[in-house]
N, C-alpha and C. Protein backbone atom coordinates (compact mmCIF):
# COMPACT_ATOMS: atom_id res chain seq x y z
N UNK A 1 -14.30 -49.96 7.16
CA UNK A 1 -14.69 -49.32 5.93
C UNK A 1 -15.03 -47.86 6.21
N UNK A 2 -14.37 -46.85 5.32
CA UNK A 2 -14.13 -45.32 5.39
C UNK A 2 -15.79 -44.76 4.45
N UNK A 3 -16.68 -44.26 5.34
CA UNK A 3 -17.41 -43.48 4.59
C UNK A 3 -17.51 -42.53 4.10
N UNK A 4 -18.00 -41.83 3.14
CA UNK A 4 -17.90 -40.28 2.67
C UNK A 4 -18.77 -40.07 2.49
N UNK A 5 -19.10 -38.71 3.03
CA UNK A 5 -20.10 -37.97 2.83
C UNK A 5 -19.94 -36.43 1.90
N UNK A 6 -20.33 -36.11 0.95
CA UNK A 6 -20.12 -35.54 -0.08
C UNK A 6 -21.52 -34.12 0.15
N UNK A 7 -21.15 -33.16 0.51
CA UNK A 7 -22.10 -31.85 0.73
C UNK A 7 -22.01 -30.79 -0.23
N UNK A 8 -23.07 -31.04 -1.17
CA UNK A 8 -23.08 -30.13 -2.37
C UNK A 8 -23.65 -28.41 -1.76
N UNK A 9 -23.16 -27.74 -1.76
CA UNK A 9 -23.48 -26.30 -1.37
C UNK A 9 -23.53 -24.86 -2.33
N UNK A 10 -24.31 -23.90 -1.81
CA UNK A 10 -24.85 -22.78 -2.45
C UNK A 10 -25.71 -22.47 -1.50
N UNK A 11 -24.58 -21.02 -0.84
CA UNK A 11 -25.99 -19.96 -0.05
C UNK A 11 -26.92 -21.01 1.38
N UNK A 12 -26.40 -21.93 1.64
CA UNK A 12 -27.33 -22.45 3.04
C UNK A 12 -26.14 -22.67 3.89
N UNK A 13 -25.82 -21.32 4.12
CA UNK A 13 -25.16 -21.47 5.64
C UNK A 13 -25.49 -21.08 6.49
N UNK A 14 -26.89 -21.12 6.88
CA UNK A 14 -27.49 -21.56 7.75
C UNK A 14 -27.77 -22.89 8.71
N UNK A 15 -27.72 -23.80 7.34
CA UNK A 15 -27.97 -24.98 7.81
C UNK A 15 -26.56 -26.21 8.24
N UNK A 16 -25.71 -24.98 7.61
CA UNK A 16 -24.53 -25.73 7.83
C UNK A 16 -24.08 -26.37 9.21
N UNK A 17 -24.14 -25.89 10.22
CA UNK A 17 -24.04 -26.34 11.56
C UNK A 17 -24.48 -27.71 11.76
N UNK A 18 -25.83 -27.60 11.65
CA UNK A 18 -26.54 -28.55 11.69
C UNK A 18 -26.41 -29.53 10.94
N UNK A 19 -26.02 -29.19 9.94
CA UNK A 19 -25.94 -30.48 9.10
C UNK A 19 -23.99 -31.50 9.56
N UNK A 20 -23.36 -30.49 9.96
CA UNK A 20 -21.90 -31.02 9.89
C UNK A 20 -21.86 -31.87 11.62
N UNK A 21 -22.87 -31.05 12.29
CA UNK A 21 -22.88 -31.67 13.75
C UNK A 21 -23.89 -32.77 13.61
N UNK A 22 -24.67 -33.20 13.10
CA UNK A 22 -25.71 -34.25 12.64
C UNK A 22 -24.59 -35.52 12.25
N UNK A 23 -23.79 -35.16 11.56
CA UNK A 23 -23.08 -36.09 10.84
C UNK A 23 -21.89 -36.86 12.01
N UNK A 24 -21.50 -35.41 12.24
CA UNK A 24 -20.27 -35.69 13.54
C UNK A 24 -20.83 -36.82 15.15
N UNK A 25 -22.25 -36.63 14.95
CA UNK A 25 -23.12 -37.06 16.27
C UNK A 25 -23.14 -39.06 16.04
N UNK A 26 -22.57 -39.12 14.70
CA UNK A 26 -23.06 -40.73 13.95
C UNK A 26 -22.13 -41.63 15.08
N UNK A 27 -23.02 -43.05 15.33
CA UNK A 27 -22.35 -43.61 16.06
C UNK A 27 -21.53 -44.49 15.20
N UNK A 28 -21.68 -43.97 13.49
CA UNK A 28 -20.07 -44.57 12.95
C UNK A 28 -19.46 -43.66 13.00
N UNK A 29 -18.11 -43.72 13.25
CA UNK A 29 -16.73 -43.20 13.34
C UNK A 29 -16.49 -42.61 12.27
N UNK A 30 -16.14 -43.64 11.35
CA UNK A 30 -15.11 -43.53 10.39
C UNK A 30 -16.02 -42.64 9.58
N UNK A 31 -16.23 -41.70 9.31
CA UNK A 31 -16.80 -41.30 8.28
C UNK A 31 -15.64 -39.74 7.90
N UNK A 32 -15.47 -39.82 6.49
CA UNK A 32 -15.03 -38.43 5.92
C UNK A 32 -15.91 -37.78 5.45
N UNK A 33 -16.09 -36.23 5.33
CA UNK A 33 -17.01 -35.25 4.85
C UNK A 33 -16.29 -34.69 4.06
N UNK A 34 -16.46 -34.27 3.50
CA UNK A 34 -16.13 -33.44 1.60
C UNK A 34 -17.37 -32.39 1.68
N UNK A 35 -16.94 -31.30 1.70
CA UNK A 35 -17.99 -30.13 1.26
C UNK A 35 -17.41 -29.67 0.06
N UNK A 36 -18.31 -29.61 -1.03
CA UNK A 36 -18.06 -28.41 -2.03
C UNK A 36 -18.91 -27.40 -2.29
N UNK A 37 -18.08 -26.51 -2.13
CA UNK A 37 -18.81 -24.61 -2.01
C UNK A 37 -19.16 -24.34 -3.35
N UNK A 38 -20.37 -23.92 -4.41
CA UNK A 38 -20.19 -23.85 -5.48
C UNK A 38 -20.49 -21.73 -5.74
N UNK A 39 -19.29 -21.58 -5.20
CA UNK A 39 -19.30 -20.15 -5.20
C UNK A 39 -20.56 -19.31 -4.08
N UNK A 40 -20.51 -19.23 -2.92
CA UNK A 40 -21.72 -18.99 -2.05
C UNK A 40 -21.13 -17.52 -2.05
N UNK A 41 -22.26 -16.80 -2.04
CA UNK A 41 -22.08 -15.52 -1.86
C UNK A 41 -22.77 -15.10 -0.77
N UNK A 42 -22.83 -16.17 0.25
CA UNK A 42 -23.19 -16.03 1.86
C UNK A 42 -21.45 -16.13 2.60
N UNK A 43 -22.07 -16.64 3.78
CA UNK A 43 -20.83 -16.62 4.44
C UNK A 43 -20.48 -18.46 4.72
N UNK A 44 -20.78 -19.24 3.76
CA UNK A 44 -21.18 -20.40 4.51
C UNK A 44 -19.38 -20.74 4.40
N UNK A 45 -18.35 -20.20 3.55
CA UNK A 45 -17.24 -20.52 3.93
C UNK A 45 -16.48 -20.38 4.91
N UNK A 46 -17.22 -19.23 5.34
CA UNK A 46 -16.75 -18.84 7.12
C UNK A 46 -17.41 -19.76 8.00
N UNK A 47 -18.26 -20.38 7.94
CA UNK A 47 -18.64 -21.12 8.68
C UNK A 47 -18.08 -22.59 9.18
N UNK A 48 -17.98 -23.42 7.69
CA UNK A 48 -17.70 -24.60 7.61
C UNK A 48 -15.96 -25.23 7.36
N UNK A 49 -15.46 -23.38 7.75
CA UNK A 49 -13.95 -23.53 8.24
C UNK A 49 -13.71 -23.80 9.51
N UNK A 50 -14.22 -23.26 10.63
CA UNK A 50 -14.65 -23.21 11.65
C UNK A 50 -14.86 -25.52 12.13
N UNK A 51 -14.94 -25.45 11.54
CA UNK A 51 -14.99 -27.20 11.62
C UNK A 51 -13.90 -28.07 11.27
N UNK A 52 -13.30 -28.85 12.40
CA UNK A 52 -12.24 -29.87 11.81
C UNK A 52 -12.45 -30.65 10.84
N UNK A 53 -11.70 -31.70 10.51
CA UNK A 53 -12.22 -32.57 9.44
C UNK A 53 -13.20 -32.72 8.55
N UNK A 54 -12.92 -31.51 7.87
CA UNK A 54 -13.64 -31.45 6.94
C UNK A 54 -12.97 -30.97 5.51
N UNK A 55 -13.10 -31.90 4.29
CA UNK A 55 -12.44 -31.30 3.09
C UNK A 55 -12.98 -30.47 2.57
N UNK A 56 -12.71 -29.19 2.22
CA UNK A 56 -13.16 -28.36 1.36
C UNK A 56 -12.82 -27.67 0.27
N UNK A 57 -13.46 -28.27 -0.61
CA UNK A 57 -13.69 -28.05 -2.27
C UNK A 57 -14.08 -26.86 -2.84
N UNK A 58 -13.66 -25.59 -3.31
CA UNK A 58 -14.02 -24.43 -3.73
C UNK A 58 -14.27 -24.48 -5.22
N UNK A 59 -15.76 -24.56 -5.60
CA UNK A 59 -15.60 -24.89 -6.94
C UNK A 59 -15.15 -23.13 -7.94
N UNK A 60 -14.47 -23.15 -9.02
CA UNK A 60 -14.29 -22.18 -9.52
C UNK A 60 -15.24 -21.97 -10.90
N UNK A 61 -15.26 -22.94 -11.49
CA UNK A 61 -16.27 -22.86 -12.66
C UNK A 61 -17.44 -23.16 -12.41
N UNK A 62 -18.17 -21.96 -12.07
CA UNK A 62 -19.53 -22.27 -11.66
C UNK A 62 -20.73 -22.11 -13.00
N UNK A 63 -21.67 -22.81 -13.20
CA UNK A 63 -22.49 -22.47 -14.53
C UNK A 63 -23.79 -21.63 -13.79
N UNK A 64 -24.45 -21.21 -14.94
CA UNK A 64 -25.79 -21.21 -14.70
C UNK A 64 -26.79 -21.99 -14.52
N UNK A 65 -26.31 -23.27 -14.36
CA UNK A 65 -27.06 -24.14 -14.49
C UNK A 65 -27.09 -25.05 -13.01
N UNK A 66 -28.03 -24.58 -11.75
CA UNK A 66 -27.74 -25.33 -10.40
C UNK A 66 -27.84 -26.86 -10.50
N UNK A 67 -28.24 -27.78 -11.59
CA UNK A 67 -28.12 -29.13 -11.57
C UNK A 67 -27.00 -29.79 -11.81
N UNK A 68 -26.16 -28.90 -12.93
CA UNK A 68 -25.31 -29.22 -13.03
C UNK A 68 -23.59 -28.49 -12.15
N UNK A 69 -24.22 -28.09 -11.70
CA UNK A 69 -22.81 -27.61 -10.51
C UNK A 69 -22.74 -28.79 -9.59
N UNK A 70 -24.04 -28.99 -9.31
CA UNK A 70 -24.25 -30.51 -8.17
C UNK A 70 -23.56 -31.20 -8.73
N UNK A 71 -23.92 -32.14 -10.03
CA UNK A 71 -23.10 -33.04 -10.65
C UNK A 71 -21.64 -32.81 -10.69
N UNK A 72 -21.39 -31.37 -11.15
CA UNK A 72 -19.80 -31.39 -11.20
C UNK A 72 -19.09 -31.67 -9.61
N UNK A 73 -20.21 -31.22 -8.39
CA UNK A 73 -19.14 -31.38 -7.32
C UNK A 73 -19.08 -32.96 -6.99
N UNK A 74 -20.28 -33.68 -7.49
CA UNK A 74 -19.71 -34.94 -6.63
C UNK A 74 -18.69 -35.41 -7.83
N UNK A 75 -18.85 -35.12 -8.76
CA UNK A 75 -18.00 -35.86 -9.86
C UNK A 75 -16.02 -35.55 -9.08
N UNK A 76 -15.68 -34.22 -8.83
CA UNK A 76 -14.85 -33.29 -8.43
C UNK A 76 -14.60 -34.50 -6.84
N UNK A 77 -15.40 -34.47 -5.91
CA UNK A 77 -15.14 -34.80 -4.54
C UNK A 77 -14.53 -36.39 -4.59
């Protein structure tokens, strides 16, 4: 059984490392990661390219509204 892990993002690419090597460290295997970027005006897309297997989701319609960008990315992933 294929897990997914679904990474809603904005501006913490900082923590990105850490969070994609945390995941990669799991003594399950099978797991897929899905990041969606909801327009970062950091560098976290430079970052989390830099990483194999990983899907990445560039959201384009971003609102003003940060609760609902979350919702749209897992809905989207």
């Amino acid at each position: 059984m294929r897990a997914s892990v679904v990474i809603a993002n904005y501006n913490n690419a900082k923590f990105i490392p850490d969070c994609i090597n945390s995941l990669k460290s799991q003594t399950y295997n099978n797991i897929e990661i899905i990041f969606f970027d909801d327009n970062s005006k950091d560098n976290s897309l430079e970052i989390i390219e830099k990483f194999e297997n990983v899907k990445i989701i560039k959201n384009k319609h971003q609102t003003n509204f940060g609760s609902l960008n979350q919702i749209n990315a897992f809905k989207k992933a």
